[in-house]
PDB file of N, CA and C in Angstrom:
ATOM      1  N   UNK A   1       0.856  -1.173   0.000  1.00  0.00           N
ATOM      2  CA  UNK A   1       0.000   0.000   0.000  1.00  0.00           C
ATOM      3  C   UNK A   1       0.903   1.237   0.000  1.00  0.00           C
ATOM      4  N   UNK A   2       0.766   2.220  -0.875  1.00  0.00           N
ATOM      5  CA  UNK A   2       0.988   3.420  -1.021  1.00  0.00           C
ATOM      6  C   UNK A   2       1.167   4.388   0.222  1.00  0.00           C
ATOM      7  N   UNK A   3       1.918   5.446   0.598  1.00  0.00           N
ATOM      8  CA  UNK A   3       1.847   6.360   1.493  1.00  0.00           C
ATOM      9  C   UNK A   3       0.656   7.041   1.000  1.00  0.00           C
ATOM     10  N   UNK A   4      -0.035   7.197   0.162  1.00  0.00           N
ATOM     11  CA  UNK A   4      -1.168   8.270  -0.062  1.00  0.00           C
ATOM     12  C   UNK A   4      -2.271   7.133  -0.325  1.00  0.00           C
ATOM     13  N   UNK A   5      -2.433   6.052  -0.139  1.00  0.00           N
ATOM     14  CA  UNK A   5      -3.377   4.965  -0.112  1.00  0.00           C
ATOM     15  C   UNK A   5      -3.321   4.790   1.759  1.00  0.00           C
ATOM     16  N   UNK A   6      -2.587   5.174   2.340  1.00  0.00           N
ATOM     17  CA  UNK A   6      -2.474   4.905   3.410  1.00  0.00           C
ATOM     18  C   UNK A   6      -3.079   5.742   4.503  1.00  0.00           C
ATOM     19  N   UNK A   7      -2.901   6.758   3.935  1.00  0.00           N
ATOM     20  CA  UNK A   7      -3.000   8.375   4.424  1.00  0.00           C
ATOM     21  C   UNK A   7      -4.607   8.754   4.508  1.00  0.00           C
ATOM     22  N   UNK A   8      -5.118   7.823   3.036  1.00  0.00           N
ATOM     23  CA  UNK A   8      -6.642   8.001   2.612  1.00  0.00           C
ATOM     24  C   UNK A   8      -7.016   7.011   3.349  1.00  0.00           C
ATOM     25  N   UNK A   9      -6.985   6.172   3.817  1.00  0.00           N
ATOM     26  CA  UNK A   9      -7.284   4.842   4.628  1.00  0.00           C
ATOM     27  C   UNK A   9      -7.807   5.266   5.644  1.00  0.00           C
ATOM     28  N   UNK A  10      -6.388   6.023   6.449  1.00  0.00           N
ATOM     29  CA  UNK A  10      -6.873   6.733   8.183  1.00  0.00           C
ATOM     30  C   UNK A  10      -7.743   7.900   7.899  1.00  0.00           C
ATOM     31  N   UNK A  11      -7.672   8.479   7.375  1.00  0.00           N
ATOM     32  CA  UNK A  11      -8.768   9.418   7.322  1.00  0.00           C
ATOM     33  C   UNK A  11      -9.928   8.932   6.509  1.00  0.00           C
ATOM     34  N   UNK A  12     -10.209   7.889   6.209  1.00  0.00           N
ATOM     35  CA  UNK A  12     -11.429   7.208   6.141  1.00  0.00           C
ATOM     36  C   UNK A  12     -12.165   6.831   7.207  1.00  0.00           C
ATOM     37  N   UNK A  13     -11.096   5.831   8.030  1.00  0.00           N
ATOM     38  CA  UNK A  13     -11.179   5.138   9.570  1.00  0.00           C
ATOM     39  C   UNK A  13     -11.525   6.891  10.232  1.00  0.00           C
ATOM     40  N   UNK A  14     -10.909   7.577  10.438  1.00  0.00           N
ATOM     41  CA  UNK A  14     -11.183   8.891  11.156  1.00  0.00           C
ATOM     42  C   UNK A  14     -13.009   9.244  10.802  1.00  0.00           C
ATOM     43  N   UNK A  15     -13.214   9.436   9.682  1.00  0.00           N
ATOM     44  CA  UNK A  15     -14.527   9.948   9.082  1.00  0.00           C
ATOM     45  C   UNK A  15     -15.457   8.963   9.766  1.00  0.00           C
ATOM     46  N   UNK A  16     -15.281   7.832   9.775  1.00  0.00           N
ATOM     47  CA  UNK A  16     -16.124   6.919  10.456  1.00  0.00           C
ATOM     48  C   UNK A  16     -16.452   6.625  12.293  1.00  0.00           C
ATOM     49  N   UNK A  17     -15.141   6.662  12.510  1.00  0.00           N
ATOM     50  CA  UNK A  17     -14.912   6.702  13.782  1.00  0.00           C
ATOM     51  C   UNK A  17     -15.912   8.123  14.194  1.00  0.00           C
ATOM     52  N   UNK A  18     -15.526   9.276  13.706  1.00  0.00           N
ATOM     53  CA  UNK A  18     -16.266  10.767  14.141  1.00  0.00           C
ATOM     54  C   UNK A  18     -17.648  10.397  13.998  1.00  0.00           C
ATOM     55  N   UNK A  19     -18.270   9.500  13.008  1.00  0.00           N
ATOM     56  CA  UNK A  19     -19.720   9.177  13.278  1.00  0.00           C
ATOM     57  C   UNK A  19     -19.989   8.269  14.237  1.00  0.00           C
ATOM     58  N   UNK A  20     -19.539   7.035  14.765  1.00  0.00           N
ATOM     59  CA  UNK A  20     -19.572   6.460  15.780  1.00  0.00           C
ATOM     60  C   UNK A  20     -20.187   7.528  16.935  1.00  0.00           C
ATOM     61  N   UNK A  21     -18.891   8.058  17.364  1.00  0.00           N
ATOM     62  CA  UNK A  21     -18.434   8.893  18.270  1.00  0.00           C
ATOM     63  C   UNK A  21     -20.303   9.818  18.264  1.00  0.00           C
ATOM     64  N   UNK A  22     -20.071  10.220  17.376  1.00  0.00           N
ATOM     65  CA  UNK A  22     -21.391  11.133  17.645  1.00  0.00           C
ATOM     66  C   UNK A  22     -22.491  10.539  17.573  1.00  0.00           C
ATOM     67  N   UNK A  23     -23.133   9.356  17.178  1.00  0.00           N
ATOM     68  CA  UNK A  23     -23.902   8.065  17.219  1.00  0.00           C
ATOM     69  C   UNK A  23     -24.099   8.749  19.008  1.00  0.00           C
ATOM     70  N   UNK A  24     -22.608   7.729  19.382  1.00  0.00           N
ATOM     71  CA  UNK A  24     -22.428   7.601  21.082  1.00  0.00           C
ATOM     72  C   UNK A  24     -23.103   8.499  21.906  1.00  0.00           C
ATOM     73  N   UNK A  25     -22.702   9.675  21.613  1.00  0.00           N
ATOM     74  CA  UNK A  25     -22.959  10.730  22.414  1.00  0.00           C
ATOM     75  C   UNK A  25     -24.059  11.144  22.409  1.00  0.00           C
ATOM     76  N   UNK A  26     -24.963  10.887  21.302  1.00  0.00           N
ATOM     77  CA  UNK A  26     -26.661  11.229  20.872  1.00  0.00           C
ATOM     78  C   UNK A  26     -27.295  10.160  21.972  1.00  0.00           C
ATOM     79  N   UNK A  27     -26.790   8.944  21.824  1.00  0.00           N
ATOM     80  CA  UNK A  27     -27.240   8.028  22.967  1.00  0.00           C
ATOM     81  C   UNK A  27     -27.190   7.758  23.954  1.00  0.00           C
ATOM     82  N   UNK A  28     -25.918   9.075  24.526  1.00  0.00           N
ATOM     83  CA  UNK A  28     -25.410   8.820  25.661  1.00  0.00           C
ATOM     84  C   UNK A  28     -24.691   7.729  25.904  1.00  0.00           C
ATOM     85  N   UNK A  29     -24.069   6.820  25.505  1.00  0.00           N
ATOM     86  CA  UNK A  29     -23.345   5.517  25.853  1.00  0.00           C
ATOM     87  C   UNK A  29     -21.701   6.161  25.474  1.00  0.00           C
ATOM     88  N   UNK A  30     -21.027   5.293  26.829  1.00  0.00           N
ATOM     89  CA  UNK A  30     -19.510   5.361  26.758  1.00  0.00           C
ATOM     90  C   UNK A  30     -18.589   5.492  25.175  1.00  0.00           C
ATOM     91  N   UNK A  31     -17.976   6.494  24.524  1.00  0.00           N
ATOM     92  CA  UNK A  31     -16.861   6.204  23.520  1.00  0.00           C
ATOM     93  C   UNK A  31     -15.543   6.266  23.758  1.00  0.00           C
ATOM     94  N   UNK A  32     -14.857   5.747  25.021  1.00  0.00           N
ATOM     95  CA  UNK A  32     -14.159   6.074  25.026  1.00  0.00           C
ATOM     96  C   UNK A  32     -12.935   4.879  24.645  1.00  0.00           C
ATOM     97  N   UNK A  33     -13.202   3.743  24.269  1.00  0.00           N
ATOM     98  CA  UNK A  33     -12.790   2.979  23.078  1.00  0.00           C
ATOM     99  C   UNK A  33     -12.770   3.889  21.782  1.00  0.00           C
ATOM    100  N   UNK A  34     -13.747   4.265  21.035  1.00  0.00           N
ATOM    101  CA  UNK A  34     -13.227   4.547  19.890  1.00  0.00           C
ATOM    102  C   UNK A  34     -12.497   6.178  20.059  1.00  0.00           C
ATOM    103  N   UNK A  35     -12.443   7.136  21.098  1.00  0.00           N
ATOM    104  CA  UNK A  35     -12.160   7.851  21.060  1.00  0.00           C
ATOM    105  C   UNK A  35     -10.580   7.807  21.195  1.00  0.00           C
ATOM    106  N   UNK A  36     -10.076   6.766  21.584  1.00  0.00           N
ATOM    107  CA  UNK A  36      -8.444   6.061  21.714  1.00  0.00           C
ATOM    108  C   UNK A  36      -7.945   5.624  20.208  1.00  0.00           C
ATOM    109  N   UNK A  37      -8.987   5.115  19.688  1.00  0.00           N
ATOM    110  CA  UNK A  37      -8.468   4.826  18.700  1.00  0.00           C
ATOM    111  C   UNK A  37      -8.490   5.981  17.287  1.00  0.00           C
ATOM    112  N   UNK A  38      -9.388   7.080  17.636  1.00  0.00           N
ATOM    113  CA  UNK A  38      -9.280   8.300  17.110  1.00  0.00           C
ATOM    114  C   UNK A  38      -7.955   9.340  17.069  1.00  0.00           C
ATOM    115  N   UNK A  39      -7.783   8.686  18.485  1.00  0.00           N
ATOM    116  CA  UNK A  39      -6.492  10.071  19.137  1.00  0.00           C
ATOM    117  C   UNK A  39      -5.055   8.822  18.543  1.00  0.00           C
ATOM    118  N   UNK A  40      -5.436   7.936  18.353  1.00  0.00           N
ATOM    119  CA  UNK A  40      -3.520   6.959  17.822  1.00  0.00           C
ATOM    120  C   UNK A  40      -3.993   7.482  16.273  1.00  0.00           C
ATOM    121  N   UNK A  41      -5.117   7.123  15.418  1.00  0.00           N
ATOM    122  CA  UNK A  41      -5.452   7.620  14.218  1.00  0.00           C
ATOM    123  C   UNK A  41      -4.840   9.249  13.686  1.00  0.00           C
ATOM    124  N   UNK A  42      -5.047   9.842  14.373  1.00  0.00           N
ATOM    125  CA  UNK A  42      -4.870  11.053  13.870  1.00  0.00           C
ATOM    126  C   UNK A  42      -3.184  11.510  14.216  1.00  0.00           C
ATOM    127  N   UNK A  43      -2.710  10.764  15.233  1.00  0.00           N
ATOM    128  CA  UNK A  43      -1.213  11.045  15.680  1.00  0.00           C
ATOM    129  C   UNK A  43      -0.419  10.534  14.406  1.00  0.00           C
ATOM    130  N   UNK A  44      -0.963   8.794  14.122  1.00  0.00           N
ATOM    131  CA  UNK A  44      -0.321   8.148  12.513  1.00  0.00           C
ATOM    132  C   UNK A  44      -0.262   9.048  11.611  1.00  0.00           C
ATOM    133  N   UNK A  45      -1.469  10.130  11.245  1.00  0.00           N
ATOM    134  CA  UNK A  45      -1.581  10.432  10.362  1.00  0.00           C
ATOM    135  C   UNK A  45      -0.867  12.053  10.380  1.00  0.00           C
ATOM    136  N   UNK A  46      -0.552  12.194  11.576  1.00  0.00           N
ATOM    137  CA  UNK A  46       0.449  13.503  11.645  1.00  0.00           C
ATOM    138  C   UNK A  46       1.694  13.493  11.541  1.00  0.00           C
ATOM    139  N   UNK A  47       2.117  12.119  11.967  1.00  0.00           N
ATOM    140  CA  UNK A  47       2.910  11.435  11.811  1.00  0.00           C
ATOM    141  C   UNK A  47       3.571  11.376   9.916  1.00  0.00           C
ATOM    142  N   UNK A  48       2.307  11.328   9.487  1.00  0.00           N
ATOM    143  CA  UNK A  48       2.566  10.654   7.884  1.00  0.00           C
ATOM    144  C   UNK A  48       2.504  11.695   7.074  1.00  0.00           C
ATOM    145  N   UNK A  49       2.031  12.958   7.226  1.00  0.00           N
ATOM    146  CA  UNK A  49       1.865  14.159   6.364  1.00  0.00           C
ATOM    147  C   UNK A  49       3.251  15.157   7.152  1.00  0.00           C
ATOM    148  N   UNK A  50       3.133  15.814   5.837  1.00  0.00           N
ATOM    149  CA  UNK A  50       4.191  16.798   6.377  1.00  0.00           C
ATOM    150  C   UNK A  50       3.871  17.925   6.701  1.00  0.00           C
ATOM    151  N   UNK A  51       4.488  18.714   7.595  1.00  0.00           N
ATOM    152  CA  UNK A  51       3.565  19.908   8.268  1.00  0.00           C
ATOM    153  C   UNK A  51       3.875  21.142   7.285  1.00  0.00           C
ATOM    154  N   UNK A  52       2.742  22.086   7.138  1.00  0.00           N
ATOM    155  CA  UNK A  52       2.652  23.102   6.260  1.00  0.00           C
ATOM    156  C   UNK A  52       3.814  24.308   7.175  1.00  0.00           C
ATOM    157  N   UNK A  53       3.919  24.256   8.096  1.00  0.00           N
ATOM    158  CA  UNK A  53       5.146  25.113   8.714  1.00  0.00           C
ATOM    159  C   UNK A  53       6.346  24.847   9.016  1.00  0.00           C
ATOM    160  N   UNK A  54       7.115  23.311   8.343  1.00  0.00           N
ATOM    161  CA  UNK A  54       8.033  22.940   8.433  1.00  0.00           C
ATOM    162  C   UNK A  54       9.272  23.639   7.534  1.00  0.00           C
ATOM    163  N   UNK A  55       8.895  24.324   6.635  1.00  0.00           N
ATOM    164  CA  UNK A  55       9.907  25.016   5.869  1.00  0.00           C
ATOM    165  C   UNK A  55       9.969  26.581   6.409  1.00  0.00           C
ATOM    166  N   UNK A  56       8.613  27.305   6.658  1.00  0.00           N
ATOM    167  CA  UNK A  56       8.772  28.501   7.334  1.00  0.00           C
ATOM    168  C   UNK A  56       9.439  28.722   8.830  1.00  0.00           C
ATOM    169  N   UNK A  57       9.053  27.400   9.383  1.00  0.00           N
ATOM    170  CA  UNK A  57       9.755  27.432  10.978  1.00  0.00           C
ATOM    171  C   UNK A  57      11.332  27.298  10.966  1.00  0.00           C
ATOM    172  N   UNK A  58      11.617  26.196   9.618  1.00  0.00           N
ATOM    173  CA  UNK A  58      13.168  26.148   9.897  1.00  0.00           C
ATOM    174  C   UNK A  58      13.892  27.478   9.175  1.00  0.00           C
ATOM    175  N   UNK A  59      13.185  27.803   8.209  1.00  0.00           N
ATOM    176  CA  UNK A  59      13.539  29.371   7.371  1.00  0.00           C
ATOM    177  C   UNK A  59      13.771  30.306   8.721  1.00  0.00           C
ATOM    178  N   UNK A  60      12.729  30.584  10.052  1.00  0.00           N
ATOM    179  CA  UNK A  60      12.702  31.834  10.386  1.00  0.00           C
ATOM    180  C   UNK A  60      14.028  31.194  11.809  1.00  0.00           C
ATOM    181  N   UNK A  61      13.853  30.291  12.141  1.00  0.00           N
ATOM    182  CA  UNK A  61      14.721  29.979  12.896  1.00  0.00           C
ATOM    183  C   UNK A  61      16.811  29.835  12.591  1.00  0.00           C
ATOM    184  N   UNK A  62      16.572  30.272  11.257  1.00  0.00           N
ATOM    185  CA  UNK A  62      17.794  29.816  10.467  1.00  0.00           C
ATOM    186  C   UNK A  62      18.462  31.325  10.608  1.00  0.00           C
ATOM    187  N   UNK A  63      17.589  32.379  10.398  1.00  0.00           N
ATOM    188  CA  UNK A  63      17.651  34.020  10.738  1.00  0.00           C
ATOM    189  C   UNK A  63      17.776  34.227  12.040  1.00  0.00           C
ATOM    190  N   UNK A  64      17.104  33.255  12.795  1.00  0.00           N
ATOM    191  CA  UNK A  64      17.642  34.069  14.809  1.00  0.00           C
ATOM    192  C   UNK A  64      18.252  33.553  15.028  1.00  0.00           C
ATOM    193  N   UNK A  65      18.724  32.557  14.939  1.00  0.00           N
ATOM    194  CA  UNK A  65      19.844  31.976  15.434  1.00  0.00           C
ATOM    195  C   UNK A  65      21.314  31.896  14.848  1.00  0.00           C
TER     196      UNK A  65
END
């Protein structure tokens, strides 16, 4: 599997999980199973993208220091 087949995967699992989650909460019943597996989901996937301030942070830090 692809890094961008991969990427689309968890944020599939994410899209689904967020309906669960709000399912839960309409019913009042415990999510805090899928809400664990929301919070490792979204860390992978921060993990796997690259951050939009990674070139400006090391640019402005390259000037103060």
């Amino acid at each position: 599997m692809s890094k961008h087949q991969t990427i689309r995967a968890i944020r599939t699992e994410i899209e689904k999980l967020n309906r669960e989650i709000d399912i839960c909460i309409i019913k009042g019943i415990p999510y805090a199973r899928q809400a664990f597996r929301h919070k490792n989901l979204r860390a992978q996937l921060t993990r796997m993208t690259p951050s939009k301030f990674s070139f400006i942070g090391s640019l402005i830090s390259t000037f103060l220091f």
